[in-house]
Protein backbone atom coordinates (compact mmCIF):
# COMPACT_ATOMS: atom_id res chain seq x y z
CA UNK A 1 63.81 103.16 90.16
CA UNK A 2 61.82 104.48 87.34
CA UNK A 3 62.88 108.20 87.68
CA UNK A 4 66.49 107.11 88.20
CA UNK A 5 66.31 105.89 85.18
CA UNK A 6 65.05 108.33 83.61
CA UNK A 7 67.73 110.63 84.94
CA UNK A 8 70.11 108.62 83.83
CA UNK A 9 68.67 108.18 80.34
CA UNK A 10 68.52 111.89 80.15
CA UNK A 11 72.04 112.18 80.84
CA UNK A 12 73.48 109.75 78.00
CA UNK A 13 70.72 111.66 75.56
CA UNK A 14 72.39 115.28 76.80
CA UNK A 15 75.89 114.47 76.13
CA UNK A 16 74.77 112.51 72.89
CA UNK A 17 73.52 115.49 71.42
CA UNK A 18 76.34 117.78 73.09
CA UNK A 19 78.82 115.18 71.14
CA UNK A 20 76.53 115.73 67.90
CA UNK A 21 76.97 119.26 68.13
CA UNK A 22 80.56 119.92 69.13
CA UNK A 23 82.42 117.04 67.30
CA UNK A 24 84.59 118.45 64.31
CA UNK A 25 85.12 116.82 61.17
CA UNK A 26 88.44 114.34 61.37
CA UNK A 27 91.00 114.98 58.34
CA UNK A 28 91.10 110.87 58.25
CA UNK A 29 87.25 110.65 57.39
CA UNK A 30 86.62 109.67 53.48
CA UNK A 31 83.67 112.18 53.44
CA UNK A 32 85.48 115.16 54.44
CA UNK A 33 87.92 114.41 51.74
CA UNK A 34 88.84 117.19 48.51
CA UNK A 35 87.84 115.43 45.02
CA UNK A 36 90.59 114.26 43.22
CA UNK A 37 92.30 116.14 40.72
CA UNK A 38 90.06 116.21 37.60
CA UNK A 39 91.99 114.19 35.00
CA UNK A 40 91.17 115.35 31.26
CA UNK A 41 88.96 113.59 29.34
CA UNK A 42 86.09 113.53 31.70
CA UNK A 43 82.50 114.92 31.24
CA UNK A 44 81.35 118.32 32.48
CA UNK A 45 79.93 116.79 35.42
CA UNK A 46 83.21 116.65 36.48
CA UNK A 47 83.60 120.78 35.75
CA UNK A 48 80.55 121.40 37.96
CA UNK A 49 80.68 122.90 41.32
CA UNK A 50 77.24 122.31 43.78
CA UNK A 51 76.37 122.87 46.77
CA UNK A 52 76.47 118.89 48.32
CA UNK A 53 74.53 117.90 51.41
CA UNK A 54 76.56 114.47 52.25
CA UNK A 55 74.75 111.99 54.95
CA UNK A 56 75.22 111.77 57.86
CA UNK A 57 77.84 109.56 59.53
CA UNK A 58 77.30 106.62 62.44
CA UNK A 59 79.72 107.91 65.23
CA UNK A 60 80.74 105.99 67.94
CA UNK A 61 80.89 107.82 71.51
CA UNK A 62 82.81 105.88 74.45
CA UNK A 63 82.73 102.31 74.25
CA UNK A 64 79.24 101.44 73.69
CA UNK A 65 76.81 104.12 72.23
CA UNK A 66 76.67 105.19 68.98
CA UNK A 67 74.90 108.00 67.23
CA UNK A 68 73.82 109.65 63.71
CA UNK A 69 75.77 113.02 63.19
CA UNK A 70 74.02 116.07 61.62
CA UNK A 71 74.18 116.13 57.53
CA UNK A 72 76.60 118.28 56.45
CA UNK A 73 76.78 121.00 53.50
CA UNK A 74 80.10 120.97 51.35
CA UNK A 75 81.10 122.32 47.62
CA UNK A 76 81.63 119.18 45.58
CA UNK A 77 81.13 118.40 42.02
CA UNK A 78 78.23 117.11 41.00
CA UNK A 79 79.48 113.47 39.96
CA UNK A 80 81.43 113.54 43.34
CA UNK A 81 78.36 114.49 45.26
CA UNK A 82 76.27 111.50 43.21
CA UNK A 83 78.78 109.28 44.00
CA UNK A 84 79.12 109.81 47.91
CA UNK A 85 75.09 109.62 47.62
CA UNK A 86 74.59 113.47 48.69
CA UNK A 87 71.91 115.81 47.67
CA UNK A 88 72.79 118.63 45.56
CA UNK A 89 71.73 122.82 44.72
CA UNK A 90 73.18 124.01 41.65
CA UNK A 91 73.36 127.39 40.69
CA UNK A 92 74.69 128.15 37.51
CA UNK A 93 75.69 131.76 37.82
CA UNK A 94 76.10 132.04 33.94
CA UNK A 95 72.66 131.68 33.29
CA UNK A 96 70.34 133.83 35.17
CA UNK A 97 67.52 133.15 32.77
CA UNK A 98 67.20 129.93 34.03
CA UNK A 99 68.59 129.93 37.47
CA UNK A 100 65.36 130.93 39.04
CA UNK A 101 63.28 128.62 37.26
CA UNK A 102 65.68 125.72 38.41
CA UNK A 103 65.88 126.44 41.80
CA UNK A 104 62.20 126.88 42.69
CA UNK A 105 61.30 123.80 42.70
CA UNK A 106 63.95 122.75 45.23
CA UNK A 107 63.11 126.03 47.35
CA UNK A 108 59.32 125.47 47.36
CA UNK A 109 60.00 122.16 48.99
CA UNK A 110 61.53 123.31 51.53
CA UNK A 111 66.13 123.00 50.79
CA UNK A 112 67.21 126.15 52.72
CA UNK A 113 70.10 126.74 50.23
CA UNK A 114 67.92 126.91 47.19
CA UNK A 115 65.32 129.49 49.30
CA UNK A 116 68.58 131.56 49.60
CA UNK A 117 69.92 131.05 46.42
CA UNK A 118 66.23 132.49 45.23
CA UNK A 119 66.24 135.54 47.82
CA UNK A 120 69.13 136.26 46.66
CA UNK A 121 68.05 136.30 42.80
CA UNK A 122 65.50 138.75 43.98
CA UNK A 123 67.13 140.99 46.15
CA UNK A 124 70.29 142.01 43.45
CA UNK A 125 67.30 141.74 40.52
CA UNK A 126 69.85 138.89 38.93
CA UNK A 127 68.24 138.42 35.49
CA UNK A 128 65.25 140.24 36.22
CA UNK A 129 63.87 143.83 35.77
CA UNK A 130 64.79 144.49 39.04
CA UNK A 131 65.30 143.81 42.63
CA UNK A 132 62.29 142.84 44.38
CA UNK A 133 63.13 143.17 48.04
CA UNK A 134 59.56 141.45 49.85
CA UNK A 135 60.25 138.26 47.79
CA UNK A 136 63.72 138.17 48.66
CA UNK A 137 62.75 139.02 52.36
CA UNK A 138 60.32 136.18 51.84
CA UNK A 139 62.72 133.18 50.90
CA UNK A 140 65.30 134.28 53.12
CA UNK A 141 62.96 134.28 55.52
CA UNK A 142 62.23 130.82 54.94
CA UNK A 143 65.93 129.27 55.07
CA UNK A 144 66.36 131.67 58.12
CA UNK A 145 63.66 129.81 60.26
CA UNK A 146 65.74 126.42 59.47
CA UNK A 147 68.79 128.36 61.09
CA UNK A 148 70.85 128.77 57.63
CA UNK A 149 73.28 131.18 58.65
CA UNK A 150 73.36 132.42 55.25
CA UNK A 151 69.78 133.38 55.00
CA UNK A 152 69.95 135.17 58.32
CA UNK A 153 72.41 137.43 57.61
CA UNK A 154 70.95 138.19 54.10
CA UNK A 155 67.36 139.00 56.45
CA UNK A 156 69.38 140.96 58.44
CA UNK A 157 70.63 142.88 56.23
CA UNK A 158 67.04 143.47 54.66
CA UNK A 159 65.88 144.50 58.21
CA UNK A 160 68.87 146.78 58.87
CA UNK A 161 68.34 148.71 55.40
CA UNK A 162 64.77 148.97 55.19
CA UNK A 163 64.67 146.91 52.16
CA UNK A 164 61.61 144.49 51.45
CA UNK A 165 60.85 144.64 55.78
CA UNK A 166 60.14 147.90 58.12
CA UNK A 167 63.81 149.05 59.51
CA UNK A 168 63.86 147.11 62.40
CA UNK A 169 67.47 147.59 64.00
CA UNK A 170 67.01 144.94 66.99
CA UNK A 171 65.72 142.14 64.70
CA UNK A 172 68.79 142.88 62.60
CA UNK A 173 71.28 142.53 65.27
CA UNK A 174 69.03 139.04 66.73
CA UNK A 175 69.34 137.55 63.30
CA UNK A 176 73.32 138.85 63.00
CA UNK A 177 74.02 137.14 66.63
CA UNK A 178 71.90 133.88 65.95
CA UNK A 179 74.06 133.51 62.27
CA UNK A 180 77.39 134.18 64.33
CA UNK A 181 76.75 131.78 66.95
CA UNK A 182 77.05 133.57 69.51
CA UNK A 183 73.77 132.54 71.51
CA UNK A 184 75.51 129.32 71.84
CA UNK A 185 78.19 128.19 74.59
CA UNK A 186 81.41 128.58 74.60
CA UNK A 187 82.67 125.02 73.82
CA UNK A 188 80.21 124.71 71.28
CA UNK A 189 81.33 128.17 69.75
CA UNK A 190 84.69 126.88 69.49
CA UNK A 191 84.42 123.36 68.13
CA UNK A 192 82.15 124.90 65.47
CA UNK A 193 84.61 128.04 64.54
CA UNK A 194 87.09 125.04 64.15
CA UNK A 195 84.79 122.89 61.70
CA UNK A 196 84.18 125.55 59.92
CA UNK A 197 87.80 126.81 59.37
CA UNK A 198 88.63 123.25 58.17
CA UNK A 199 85.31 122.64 55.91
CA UNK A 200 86.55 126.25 54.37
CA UNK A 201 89.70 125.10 53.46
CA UNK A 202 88.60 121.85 51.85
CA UNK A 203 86.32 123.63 50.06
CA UNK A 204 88.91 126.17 48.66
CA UNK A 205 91.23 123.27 47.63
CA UNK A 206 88.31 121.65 45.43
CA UNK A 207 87.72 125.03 43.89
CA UNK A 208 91.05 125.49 42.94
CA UNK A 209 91.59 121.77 41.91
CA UNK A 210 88.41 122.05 39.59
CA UNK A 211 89.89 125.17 38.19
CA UNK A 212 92.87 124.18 37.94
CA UNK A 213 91.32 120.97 35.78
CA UNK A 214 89.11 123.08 33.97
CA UNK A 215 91.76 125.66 33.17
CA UNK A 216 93.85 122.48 31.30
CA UNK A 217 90.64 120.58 29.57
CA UNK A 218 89.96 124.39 28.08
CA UNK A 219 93.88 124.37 26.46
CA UNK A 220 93.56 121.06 25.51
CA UNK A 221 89.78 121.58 23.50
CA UNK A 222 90.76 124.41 21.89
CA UNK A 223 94.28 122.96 20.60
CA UNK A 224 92.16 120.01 19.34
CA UNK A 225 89.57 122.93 17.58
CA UNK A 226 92.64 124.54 15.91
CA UNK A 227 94.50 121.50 14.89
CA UNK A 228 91.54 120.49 12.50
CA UNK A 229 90.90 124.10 11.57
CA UNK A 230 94.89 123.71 9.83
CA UNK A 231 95.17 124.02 6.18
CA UNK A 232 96.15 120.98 4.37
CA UNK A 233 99.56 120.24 3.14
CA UNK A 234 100.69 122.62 0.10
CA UNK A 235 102.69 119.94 -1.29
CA UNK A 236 101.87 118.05 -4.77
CA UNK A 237 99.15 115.71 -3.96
CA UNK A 238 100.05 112.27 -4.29
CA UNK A 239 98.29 109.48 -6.15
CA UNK A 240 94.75 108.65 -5.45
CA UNK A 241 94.26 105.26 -3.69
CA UNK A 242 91.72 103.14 -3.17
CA UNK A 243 89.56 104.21 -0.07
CA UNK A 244 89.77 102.01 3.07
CA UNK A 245 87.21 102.28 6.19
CA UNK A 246 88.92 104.58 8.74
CA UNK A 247 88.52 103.20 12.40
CA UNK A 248 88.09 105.66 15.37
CA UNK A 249 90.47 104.50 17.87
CA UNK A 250 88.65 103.94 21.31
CA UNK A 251 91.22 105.27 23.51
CA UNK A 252 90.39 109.27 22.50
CA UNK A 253 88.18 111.11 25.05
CA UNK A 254 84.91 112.39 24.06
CA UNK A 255 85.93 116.59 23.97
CA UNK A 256 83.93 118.66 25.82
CA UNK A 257 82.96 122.10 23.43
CA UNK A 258 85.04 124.91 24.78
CA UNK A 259 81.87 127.12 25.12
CA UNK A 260 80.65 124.56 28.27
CA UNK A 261 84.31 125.01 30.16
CA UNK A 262 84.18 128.54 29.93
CA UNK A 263 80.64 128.54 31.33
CA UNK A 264 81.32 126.55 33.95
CA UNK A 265 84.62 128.85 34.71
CA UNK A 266 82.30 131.89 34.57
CA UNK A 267 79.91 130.26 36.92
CA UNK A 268 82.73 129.65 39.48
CA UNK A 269 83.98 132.64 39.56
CA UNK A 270 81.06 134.72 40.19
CA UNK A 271 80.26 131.78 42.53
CA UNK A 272 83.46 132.77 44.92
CA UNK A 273 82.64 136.42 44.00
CA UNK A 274 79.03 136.18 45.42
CA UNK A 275 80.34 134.02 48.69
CA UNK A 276 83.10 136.92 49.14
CA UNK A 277 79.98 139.26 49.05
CA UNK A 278 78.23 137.80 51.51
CA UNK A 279 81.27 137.35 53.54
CA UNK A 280 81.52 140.91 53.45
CA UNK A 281 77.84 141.16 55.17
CA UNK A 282 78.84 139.46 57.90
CA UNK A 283 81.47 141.20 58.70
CA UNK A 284 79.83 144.10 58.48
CA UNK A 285 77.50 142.43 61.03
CA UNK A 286 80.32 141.37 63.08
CA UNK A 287 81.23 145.01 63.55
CA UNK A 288 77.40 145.45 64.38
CA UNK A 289 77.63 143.03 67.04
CA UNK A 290 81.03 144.14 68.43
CA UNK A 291 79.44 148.11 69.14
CA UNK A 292 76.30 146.48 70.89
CA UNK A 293 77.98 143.59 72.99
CA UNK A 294 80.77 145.50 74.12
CA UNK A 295 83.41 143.90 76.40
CA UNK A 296 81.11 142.81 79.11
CA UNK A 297 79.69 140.66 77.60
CA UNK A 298 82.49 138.24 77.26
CA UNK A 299 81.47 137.91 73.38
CA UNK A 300 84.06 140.18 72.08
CA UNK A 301 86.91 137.17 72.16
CA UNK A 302 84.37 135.09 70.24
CA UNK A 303 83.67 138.05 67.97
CA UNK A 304 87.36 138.82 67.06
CA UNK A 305 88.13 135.35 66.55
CA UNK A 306 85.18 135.05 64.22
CA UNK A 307 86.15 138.06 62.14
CA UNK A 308 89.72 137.33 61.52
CA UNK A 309 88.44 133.92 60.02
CA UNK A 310 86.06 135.53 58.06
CA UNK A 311 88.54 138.06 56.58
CA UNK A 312 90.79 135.01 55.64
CA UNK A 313 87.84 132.90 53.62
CA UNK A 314 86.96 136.50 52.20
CA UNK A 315 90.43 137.01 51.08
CA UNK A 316 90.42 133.38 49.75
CA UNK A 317 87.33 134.02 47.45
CA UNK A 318 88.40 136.97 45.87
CA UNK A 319 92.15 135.60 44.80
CA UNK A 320 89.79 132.28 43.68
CA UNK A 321 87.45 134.67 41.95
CA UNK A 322 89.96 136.39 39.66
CA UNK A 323 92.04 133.71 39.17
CA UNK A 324 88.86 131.61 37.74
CA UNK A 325 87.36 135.02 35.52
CA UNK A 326 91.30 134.98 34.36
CA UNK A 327 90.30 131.17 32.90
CA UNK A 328 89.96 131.97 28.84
């Protein structure tokens, strides 16, 4: 009785986790939702793209077991991601100075996006003297280990060129195939491919909404700077009354300095720019994979699917990119 039991309980616990693994984000769920448009008026916070790790979400599977689903990563803004009570990496791409210094402390406990955030600091030198490859080999090292497909490509990468790590060919192309998915089943390969696809294009949509928003607040700040840089009336000045106590009417929004909204528009688009980048990696390991798998595998379906999404989100980032740097 006992070790049916135990069967049995190993049963419900395999397709629990199966379910955990393969189920893809529903348009319907609140979570999964774009911000709204930014209306003007509002803070910066409201300007600020991060890196959001939401909660996760109580699923139901059948009729009567439930379970937690994974955490998921998504590009918010940072009052968005406070109020949906997610955890947040910012990297503020306009200010190397400071980005390291900000992100260590998130990296050295242990967030795999700030730990390849850092790496990546090191490895293109950004605001330093220059590149230092074993540090950046180091963090991504790190994130890799938590399976941030990110960081493994970025090792990869390292491994592939020599850079920071001895050339070591085969550990590139393990850490390319473990970042693709491809060690994974089928099923699993799919329903992910399909998450991702529709996390990608959220994410794109609150890009373009925020620049969109932050394209607007920057006309309207610096149409409020000119109109009270305007000369004064030429005409004959009237007769001096009495002065009265001038109220501020509480219905104006606060203006946010023009200087902060370009910032923030700078950030973004070397943001997209650096995500097309690494885009661009993996493809490059794609094409890695696709000479060593070959068609016998049975990988090269998965592989060609994988790439033409890839090109897409690529293509995506750049056209955000320049439209963002366009922002003045």
């Amino acid at each position: 009785m006992s070790s049916r039991f135990t069967a049995l309980f190993g049963s419900a616990l395999m397709v629990v986790t199966l379910a955990a693994c393969v189920s893809a984000p529903e348009s319907s769920d609140p979570d999964h939702q774009a911000v709204e448009p930014v209306a003007p008026g509002r803070d910066i916070d409201h300007f600020v793209l991060v890196d959001c790790l939401l909660p996760g979400q109580i699923r139901q599977l059948g009729t009567g077991m439930t379970y937690l689903s994974p955490r998921r990563m998504v590009k918010s803004t940072k009052s968005d991601c406070a109020i949906r009570g997610g955890e947040f990496v910012l990297f503020d791409r306009s200010d190397y100075a400071n980005a390291l210094a900000a992100l260590l402390p998130k990296a050295r406990a242990g967030d795999p996006v700030a730990q390849t955030y850092v790496g990546e600091i090191y490895e293109k030198g950004l605001g330093l003297p220059a590149p230092d490859y074993t540090s950046a080999a180091d963090w991504y090292r790190r994130a890799a280990e938590q399976n941030h497909a990110p960081a493994q490509i970025n090792l990869g990468s390292l491994y592939e060129r020599g850079l920071g790590v001895p050339t070591d060919k085969a550990r590139a192309l393990d850490l390319y195939r473990r970042a693709s998915g491809l060690t994974e089943d089928r099923l699993i390969f799919e329903s992910r491919l399909k998450a991702e696809r529709e996390a990608f294009q959220r994410e794109i949509e609150v890009r373009n909404r925020v620049a969109a928003a932050l394209r607007a607040q920057l006309q309207q700040a610096k149409a409020a700077t000119r109109s009270t840089q305007l000369p004064g009336d030429t005409a004959a000045p009237a007769a001096p009354k009495p002065k009265t106590p001038q109220l501020t009417p509480m219905t104006t929004p606060p203006q946010i300095d023009p200087t902060q909204l370009q910032r923030q528009a700078q950030s973004q688009a070397l943001d997209a720019k650096s995500e097309a980048e690494r885009i661009e990696k993996e493809l490059h390991a794609i094409e890695q994979l696709k000479r060593n798998e070959g068609e016998a595998s049975g990988k090269a379906a998965q592989l060609g699917k994988l790439e033409l999404a890839r090109r897409e989100q690529r293509r995506s980032l750049l056209d955000t990119s320049f439209q963002l740097s366009q922002i003045q």
